[in-house]
C-alpha atoms as a PDB file:
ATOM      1  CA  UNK A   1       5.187  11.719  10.458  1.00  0.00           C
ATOM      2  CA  UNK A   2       4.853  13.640   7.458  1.00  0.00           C
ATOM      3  CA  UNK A   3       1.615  13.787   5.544  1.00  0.00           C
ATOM      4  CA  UNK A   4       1.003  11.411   2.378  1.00  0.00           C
ATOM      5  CA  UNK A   5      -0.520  13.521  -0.690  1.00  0.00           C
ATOM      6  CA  UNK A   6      -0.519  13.172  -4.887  1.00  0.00           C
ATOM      7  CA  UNK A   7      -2.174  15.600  -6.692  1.00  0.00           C
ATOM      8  CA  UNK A   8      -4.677  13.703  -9.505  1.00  0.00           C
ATOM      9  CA  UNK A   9      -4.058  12.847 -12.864  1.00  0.00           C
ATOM     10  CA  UNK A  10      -6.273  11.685 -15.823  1.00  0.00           C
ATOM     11  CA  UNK A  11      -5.153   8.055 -15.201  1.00  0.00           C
ATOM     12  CA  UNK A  12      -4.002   8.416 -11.069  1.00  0.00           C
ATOM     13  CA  UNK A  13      -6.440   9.314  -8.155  1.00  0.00           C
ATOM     14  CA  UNK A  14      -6.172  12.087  -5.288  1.00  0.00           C
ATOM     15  CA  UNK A  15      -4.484  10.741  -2.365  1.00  0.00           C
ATOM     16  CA  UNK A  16      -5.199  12.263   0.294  1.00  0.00           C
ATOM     17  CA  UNK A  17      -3.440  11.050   3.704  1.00  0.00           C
ATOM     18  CA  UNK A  18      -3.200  13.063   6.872  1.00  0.00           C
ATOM     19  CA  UNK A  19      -1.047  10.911   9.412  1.00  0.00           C
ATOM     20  CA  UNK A  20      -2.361  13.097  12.490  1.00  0.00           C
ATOM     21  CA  UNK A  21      -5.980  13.496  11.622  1.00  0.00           C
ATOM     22  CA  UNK A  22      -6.006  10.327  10.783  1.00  0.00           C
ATOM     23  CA  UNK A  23      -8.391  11.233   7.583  1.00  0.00           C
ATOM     24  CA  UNK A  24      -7.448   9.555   4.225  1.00  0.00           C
ATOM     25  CA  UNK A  25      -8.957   9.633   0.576  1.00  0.00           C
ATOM     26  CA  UNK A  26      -8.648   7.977  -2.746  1.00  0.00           C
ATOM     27  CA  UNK A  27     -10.733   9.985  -5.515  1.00  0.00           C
ATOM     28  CA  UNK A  28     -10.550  10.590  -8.916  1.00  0.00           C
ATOM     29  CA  UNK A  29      -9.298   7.220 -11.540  1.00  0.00           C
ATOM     30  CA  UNK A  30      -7.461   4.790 -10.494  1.00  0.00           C
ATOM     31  CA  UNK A  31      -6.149   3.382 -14.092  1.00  0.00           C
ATOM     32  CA  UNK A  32      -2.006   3.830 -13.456  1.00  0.00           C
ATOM     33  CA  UNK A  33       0.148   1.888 -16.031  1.00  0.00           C
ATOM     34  CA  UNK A  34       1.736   0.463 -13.395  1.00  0.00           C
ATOM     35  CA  UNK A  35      -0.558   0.034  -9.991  1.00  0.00           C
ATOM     36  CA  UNK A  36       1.866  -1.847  -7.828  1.00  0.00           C
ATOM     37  CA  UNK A  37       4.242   0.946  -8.596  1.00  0.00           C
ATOM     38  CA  UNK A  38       2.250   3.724  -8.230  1.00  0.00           C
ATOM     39  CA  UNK A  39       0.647   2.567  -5.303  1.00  0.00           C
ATOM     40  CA  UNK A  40       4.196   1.408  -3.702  1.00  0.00           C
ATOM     41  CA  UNK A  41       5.012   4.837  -2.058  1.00  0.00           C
ATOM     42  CA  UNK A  42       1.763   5.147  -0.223  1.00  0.00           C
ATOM     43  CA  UNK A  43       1.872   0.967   0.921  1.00  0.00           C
ATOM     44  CA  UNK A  44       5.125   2.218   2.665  1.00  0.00           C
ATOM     45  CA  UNK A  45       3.962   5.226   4.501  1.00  0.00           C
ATOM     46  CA  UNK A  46       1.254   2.937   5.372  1.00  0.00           C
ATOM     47  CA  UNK A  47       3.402   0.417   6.709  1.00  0.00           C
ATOM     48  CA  UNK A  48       4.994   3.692   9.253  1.00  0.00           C
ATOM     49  CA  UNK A  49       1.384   4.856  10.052  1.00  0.00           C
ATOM     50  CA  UNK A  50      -0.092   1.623  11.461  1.00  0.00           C
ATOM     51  CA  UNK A  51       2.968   1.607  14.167  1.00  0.00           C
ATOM     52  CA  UNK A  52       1.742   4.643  15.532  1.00  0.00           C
ATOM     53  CA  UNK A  53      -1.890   5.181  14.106  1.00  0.00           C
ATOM     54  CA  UNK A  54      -4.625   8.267  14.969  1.00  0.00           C
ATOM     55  CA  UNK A  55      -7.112   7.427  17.453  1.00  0.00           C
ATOM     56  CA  UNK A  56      -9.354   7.080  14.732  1.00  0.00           C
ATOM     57  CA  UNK A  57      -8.674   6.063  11.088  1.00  0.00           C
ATOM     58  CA  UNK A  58     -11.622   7.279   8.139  1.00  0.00           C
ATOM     59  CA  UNK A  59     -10.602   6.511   4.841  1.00  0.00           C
ATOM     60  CA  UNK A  60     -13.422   7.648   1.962  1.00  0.00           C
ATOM     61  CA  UNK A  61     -13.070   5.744  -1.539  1.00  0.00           C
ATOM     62  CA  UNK A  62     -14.652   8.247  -4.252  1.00  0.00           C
ATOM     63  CA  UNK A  63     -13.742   6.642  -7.311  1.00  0.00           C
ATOM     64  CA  UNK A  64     -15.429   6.881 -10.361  1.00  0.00           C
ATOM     65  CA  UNK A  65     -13.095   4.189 -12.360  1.00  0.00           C
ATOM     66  CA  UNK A  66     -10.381   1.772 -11.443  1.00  0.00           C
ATOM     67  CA  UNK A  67      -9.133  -1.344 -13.136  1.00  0.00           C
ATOM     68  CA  UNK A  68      -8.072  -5.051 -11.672  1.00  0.00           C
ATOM     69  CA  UNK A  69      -4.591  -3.994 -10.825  1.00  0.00           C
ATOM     70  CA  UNK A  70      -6.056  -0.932  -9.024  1.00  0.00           C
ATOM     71  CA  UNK A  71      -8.261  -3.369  -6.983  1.00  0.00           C
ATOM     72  CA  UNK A  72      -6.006  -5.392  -5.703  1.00  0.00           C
ATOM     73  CA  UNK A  73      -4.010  -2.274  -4.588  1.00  0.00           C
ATOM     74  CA  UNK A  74      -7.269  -1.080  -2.942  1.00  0.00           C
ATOM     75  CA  UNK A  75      -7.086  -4.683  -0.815  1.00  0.00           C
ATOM     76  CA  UNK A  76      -4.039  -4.256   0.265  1.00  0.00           C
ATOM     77  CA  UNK A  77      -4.766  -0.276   1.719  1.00  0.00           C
ATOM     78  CA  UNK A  78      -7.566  -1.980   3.506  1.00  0.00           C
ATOM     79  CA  UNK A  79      -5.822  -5.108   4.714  1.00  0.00           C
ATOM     80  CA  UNK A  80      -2.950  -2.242   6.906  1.00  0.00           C
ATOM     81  CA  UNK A  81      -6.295  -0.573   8.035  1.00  0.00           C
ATOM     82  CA  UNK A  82      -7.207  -4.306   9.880  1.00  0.00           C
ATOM     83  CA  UNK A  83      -4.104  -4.563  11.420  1.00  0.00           C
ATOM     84  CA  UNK A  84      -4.896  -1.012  13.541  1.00  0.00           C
ATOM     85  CA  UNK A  85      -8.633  -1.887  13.756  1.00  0.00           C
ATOM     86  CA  UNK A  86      -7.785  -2.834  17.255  1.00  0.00           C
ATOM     87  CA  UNK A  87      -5.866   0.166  18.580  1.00  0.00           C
ATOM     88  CA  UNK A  88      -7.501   2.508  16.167  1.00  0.00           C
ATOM     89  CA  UNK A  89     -10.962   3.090  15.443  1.00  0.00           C
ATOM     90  CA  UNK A  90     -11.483   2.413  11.381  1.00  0.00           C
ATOM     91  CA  UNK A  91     -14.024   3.428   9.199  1.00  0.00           C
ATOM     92  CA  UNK A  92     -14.030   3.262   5.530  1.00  0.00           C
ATOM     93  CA  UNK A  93     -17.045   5.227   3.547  1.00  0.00           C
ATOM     94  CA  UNK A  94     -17.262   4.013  -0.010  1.00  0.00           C
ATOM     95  CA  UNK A  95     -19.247   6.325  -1.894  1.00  0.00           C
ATOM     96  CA  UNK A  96     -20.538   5.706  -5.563  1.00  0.00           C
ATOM     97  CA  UNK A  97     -23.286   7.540  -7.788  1.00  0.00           C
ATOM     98  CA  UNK A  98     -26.791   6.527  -7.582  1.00  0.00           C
ATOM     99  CA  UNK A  99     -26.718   4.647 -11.156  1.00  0.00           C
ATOM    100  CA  UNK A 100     -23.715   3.201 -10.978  1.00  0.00           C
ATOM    101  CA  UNK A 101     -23.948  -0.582 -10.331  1.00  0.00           C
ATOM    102  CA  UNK A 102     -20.813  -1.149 -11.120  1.00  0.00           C
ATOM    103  CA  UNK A 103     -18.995   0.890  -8.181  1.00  0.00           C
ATOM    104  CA  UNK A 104     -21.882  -0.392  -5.977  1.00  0.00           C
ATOM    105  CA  UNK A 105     -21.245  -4.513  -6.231  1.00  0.00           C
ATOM    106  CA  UNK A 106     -17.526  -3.284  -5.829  1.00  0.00           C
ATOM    107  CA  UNK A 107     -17.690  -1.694  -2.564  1.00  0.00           C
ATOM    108  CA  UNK A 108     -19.963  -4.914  -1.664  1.00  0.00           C
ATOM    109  CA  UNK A 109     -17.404  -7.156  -2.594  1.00  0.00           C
ATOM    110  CA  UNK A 110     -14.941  -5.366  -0.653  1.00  0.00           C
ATOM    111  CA  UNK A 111     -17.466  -5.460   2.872  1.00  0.00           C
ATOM    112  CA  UNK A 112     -17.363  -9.560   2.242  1.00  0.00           C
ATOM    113  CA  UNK A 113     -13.413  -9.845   2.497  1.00  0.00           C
ATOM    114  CA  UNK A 114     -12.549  -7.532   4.446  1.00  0.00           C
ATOM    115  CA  UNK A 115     -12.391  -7.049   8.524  1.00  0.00           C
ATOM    116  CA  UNK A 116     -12.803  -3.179   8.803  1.00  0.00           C
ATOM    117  CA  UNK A 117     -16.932  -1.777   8.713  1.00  0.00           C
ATOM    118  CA  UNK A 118     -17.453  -0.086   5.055  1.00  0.00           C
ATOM    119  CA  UNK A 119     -20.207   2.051   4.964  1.00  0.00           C
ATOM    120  CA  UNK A 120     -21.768   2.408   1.395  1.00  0.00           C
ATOM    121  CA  UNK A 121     -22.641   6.106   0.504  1.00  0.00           C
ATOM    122  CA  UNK A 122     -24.673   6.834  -2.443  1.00  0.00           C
ATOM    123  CA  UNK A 123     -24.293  10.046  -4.087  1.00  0.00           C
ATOM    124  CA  UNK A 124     -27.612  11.339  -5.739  1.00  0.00           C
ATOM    125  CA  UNK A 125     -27.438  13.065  -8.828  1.00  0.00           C
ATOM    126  CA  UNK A 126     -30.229  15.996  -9.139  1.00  0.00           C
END
């Protein structure tokens, strides 16, 4: 299985998803014009990588934006990730700045819906 990767944009995040390492990431701004569609590609190579996951999954969230549509995008990457919890061990490390409260309730909200461990990682600024 080949690797899934996008290179960042002002309005589009890093994606960052190696199929045999089994590390993934999402960084950058998640803003598209169009999230269902420009999260569609990845939501099928998704759909090919929980029928034969790694041995162990980690995917980091380092966002610094994303809108509503972008959320619910986010929900559905994490909802695949439960449905290999059991064959594959999956850890998702949401990191956010210190300040930002904003990106901090977020990741909570996420840890009360959903059936994979998120660990929340703050990142200090000096």
């Amino acid at each position: 299985m080949d690797n899934y990767t996008l290179t960042p944009t002002p309005k589009t995040p890093r994606l960052y998803f190696n199929s045999q390492s089994g590390d993934f990431e999402i960084s950058g701004r998640s803003i598209p014009e169009n999230s269902i569609e420009f999260y569609r590609p990845l939501m099928e190579w998704l759909d090919d990588y929980v029928t034969s996951p790694s041995s162990s999954t980690k995917l980091t969230i380092n966002l610094e934006y994303f809108n509503t549509s972008s959320s619910k995008c986010l929900v559905e990457v994490f909802r695949k990730l439960e449905k290999i919890n059991d064959s594959s061990e999956v850890r998702i490390f949401w990191h956010y700045e210190e300040e930002d409260e904003d990106m901090q309730e977020s990741g909570d909200d996420f840890r009360k819906i959903i059936k994979v461990p998120i660990e929340l990682v703050v990142i200090k600024n000096d």
